[in-house]
Structures are given as structure tokens and as C-alpha cells.
N, C-alpha and C. Protein backbone atom coordinates (compact mmCIF):
# COMPACT_ATOMS: atom_id res chain seq x y z
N UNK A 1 -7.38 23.89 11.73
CA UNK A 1 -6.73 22.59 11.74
C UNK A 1 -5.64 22.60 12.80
N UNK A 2 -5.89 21.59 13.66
CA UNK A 2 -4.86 21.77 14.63
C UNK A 2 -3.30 20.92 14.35
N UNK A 3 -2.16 20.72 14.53
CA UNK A 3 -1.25 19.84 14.19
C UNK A 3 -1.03 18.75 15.29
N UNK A 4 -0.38 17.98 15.32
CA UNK A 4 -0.36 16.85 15.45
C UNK A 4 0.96 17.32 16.76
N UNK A 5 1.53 16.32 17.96
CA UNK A 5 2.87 16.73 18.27
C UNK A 5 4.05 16.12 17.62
N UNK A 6 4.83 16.72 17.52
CA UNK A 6 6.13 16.31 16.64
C UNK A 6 6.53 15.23 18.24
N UNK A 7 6.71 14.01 17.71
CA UNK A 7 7.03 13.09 18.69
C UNK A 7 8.67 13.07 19.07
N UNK A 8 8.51 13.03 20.19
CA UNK A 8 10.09 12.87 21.07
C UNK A 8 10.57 11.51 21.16
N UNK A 9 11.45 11.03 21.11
CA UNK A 9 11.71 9.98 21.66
C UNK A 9 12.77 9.82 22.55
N UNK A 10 13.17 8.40 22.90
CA UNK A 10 14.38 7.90 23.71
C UNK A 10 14.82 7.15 23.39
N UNK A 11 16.16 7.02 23.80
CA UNK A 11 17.15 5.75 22.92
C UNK A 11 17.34 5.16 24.30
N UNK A 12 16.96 3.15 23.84
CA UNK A 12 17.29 2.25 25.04
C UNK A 12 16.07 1.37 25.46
N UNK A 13 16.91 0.77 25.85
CA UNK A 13 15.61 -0.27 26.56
C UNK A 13 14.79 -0.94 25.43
N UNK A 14 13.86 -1.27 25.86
CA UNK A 14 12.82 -2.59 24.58
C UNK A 14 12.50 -1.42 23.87
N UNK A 15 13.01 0.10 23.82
CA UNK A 15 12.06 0.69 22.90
C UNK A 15 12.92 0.51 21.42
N UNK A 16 14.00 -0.53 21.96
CA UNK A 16 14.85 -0.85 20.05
C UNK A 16 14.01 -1.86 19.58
N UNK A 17 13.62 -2.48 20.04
CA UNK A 17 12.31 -3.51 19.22
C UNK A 17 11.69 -3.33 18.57
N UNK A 18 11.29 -3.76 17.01
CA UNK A 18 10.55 -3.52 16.50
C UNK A 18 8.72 -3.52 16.82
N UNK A 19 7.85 -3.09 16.23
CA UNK A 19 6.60 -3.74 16.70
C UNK A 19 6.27 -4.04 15.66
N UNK A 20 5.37 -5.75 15.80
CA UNK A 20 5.21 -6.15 14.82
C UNK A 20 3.08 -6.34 14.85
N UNK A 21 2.62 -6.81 13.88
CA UNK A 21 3.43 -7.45 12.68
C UNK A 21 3.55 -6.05 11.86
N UNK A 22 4.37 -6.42 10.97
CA UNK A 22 4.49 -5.27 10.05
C UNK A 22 3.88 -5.23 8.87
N UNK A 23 2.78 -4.83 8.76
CA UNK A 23 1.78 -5.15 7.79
C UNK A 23 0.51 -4.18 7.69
N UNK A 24 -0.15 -3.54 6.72
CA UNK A 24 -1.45 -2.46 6.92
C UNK A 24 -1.94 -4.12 7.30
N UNK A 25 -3.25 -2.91 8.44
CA UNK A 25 -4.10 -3.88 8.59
C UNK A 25 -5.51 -3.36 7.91
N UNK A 26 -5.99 -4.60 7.24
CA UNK A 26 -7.47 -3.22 6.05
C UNK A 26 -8.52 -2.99 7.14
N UNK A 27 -8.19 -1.41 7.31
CA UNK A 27 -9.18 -1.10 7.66
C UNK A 27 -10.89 -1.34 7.98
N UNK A 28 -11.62 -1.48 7.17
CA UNK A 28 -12.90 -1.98 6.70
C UNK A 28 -13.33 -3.38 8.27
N UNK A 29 -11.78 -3.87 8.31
CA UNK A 29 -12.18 -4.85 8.91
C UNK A 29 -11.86 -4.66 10.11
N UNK A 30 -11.77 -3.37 10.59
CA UNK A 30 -11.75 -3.41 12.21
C UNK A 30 -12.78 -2.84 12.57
N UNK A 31 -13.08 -2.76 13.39
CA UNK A 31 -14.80 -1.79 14.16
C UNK A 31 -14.56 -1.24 15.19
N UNK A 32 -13.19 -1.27 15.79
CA UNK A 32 -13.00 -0.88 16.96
C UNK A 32 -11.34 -0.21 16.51
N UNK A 33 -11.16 0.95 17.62
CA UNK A 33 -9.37 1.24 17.75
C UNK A 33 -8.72 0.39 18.38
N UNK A 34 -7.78 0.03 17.51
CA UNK A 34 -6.52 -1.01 18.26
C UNK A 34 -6.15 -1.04 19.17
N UNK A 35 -6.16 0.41 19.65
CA UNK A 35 -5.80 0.93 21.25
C UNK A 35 -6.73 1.20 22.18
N UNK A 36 -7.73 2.00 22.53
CA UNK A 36 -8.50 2.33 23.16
C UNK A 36 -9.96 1.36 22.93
N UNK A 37 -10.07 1.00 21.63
CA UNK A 37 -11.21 -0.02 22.19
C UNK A 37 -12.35 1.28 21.45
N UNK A 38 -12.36 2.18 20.97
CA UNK A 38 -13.32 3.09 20.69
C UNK A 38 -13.68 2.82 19.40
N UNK A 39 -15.52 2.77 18.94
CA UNK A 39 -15.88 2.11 18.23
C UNK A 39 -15.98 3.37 17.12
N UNK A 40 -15.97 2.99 16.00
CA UNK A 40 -15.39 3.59 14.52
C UNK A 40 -16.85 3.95 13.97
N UNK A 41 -16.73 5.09 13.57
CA UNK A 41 -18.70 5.52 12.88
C UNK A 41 -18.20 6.77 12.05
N UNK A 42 -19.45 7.41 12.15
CA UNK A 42 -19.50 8.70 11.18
C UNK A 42 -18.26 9.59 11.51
N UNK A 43 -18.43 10.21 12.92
CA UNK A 43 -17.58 10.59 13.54
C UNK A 43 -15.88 10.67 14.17
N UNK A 44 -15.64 8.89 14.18
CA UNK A 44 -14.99 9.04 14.64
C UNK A 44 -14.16 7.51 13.71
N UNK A 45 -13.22 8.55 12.45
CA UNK A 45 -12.53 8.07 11.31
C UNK A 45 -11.54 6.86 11.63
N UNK A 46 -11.37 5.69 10.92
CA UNK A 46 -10.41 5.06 10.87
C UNK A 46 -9.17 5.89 10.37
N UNK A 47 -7.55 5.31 10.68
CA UNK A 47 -6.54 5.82 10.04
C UNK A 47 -5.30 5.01 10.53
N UNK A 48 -4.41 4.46 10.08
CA UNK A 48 -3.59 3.65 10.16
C UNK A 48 -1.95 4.54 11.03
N UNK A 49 -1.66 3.68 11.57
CA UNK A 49 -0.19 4.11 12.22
C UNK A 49 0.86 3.79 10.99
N UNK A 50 1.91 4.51 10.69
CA UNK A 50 2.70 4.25 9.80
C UNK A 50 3.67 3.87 9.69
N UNK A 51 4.22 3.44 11.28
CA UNK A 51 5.17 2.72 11.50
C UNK A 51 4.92 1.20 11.92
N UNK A 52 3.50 0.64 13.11
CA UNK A 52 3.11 -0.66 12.41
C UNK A 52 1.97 -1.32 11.96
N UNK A 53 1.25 -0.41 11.15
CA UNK A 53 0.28 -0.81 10.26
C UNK A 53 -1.24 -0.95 11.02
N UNK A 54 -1.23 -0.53 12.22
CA UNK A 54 -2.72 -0.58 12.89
C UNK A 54 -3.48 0.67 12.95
N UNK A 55 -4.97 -0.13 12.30
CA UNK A 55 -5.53 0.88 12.90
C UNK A 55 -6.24 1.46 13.67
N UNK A 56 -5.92 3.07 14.14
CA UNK A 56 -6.48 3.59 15.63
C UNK A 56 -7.21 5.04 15.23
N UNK A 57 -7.90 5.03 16.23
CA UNK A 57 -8.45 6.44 15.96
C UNK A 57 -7.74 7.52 15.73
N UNK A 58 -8.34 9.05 15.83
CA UNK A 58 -7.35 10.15 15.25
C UNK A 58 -6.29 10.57 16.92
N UNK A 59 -7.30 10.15 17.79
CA UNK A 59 -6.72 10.68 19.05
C UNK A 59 -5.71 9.54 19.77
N UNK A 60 -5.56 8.54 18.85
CA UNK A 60 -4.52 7.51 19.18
C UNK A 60 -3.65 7.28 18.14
N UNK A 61 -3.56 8.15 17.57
CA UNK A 61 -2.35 8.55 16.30
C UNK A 61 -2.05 9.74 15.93
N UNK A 62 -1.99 10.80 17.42
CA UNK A 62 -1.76 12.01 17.65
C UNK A 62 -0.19 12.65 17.22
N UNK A 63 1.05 11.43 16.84
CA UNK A 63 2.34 12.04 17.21
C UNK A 63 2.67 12.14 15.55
N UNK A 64 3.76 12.59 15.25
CA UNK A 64 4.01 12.99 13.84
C UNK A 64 5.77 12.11 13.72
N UNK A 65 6.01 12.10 12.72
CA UNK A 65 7.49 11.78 12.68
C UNK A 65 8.10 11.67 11.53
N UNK A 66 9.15 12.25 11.21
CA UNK A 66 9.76 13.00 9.88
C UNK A 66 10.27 11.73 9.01
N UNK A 67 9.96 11.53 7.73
CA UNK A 67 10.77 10.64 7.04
C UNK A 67 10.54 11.52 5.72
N UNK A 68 12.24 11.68 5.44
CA UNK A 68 11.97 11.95 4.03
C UNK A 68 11.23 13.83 3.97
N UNK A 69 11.29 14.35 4.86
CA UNK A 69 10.98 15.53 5.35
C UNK A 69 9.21 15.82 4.95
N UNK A 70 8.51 14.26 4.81
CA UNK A 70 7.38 14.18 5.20
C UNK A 70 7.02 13.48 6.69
N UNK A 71 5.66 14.53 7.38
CA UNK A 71 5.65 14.18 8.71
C UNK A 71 4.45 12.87 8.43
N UNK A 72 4.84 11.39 9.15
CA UNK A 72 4.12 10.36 8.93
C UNK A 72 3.89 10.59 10.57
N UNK A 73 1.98 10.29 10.11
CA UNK A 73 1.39 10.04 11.60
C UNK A 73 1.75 8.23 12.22
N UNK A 74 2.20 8.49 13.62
CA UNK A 74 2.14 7.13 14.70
C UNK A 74 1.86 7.05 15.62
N UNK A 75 1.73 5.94 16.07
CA UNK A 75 0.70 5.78 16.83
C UNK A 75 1.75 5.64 19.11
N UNK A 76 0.97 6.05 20.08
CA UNK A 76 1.70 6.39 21.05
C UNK A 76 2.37 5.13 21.37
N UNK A 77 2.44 4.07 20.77
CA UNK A 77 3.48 2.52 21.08
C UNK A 77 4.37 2.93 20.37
N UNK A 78 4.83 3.26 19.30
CA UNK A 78 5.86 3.37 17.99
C UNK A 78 6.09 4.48 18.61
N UNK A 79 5.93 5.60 19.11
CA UNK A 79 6.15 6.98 19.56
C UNK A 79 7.60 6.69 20.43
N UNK A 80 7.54 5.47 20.83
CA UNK A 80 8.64 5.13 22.48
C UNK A 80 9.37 4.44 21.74
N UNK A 81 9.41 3.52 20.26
CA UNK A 81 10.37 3.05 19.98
C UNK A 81 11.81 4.28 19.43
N UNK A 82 12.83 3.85 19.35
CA UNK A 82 14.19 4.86 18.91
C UNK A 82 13.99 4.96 17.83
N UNK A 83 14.72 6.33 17.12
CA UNK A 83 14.55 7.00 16.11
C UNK A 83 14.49 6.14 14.45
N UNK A 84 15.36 5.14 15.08
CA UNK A 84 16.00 4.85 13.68
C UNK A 84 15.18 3.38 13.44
N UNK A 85 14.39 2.58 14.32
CA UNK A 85 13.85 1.38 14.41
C UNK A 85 12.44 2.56 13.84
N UNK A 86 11.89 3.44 14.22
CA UNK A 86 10.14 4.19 13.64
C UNK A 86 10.31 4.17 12.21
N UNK A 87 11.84 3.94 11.91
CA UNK A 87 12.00 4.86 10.33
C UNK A 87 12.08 4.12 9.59
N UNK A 88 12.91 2.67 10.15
CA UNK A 88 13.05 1.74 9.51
C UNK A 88 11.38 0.76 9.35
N UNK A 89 10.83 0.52 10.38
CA UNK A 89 9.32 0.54 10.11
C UNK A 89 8.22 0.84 9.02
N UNK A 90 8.31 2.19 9.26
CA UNK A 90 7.70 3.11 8.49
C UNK A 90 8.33 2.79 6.89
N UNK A 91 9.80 2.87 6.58
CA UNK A 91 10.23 2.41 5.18
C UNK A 91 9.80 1.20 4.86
N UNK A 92 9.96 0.26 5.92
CA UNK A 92 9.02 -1.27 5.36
C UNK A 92 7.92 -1.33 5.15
N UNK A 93 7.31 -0.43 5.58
CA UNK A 93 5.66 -0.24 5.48
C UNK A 93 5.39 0.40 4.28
N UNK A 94 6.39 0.86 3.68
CA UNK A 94 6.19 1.97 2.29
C UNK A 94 6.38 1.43 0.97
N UNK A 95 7.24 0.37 1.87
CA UNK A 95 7.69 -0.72 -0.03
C UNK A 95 6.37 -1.36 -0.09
N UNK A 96 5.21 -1.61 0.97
CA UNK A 96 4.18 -2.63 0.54
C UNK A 96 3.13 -1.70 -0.48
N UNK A 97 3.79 -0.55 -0.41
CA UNK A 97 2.15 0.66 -1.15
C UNK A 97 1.49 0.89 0.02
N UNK A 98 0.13 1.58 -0.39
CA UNK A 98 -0.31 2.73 0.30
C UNK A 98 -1.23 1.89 1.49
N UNK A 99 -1.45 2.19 2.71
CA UNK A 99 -2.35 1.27 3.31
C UNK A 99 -3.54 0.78 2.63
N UNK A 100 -3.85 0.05 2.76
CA UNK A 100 -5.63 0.00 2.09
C UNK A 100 -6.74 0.77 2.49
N UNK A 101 -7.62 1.18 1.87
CA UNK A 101 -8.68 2.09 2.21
C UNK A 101 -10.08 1.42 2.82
N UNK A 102 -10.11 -0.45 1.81
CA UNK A 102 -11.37 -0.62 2.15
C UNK A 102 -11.11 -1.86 2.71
């Protein structure tokens, strides 16, 4: 099992913006990655970003990021936002419950 990179960030610029919307998006109903456009099958798993609710493949939700001294996977847009806007995200995303599965 390989790990994920513990994501870096930077403070400044539009990366204080939130990204929206802030909401799981159900899975089931995408067919494609949010990001790359790569189509979803046996192989190649849906999985949601946890800071804003989209979902992307495994290789477009490569970065990790600590809340709660659990590492939540995100996705490389949320990776560039500042520390404290991923967290605050990610906590809004946590009061809704668990993403949806189907």
C-alpha cells in the first residue's frame, strides 16, 4: 500500500477562497473524474475530495491533510487553498454525514 503525499500548502492569494459548492456530490451519478475527465469502471474507483465534495479518481485525490489527527484525502484544487480555509471545508463537509456511496 503506498501512502498518499502529506499536502503542503501556501498562505495568500485566491488560495483563501473557499471552493464551492460545498456539498458530497453522489457518486453513482458521475461517470467521469471531476478533474481529468477519466471514465470510472472496474478499475478505476470513484472517491470523493473531503474538503469540496467532488468526485475524482484515486490519482486526482493523491494529497492527505490532517484534521483531528485523521489524514482526510483532497483533491490537487483544495491542496492550494490555506491551511485553515481546507479545515474549515472539510468540518462543513462532516456536519452533513458521511459522503454518499450510491
Amino acid at each position: 500500500a503506498s501512502s498518499a503525499p502529506e499536502a503542503s500548502f501556501s498562505d495568500g492569494g485566491d488560495a483563501s477562497a473557499p471552493v464551492a459548492p460545498l456539498s458530497w456530490t453522489t457518486p453513482s451519478e458521475i461517470k467521469r473524474c471531476m478533474n481529468c475527465n477519466t471514465k470510472f469502471g472496474a478499475f478505476t474507483k470513484r472517491h470523493n475530495c473531503r474538503a469540496c465534495g467532488k468526485v475524482l479518481c484515486n490519482t486526482c485525490l493523491k494529497w492527505k491533510f490532517p484534521v483531528d489527527g485523521v489524514q482526510q484525502k483532497v483533491c490537487g484544487l483544495c491542496v492550494h487553498l490555506t491551511p485553515s480555509v481546507v479545515e474549515a471545508n472539510i468540518r462543513e463537509l462532516m456536519l452533513q454525514g458521511p459522503p454518499p456511496t450510491h
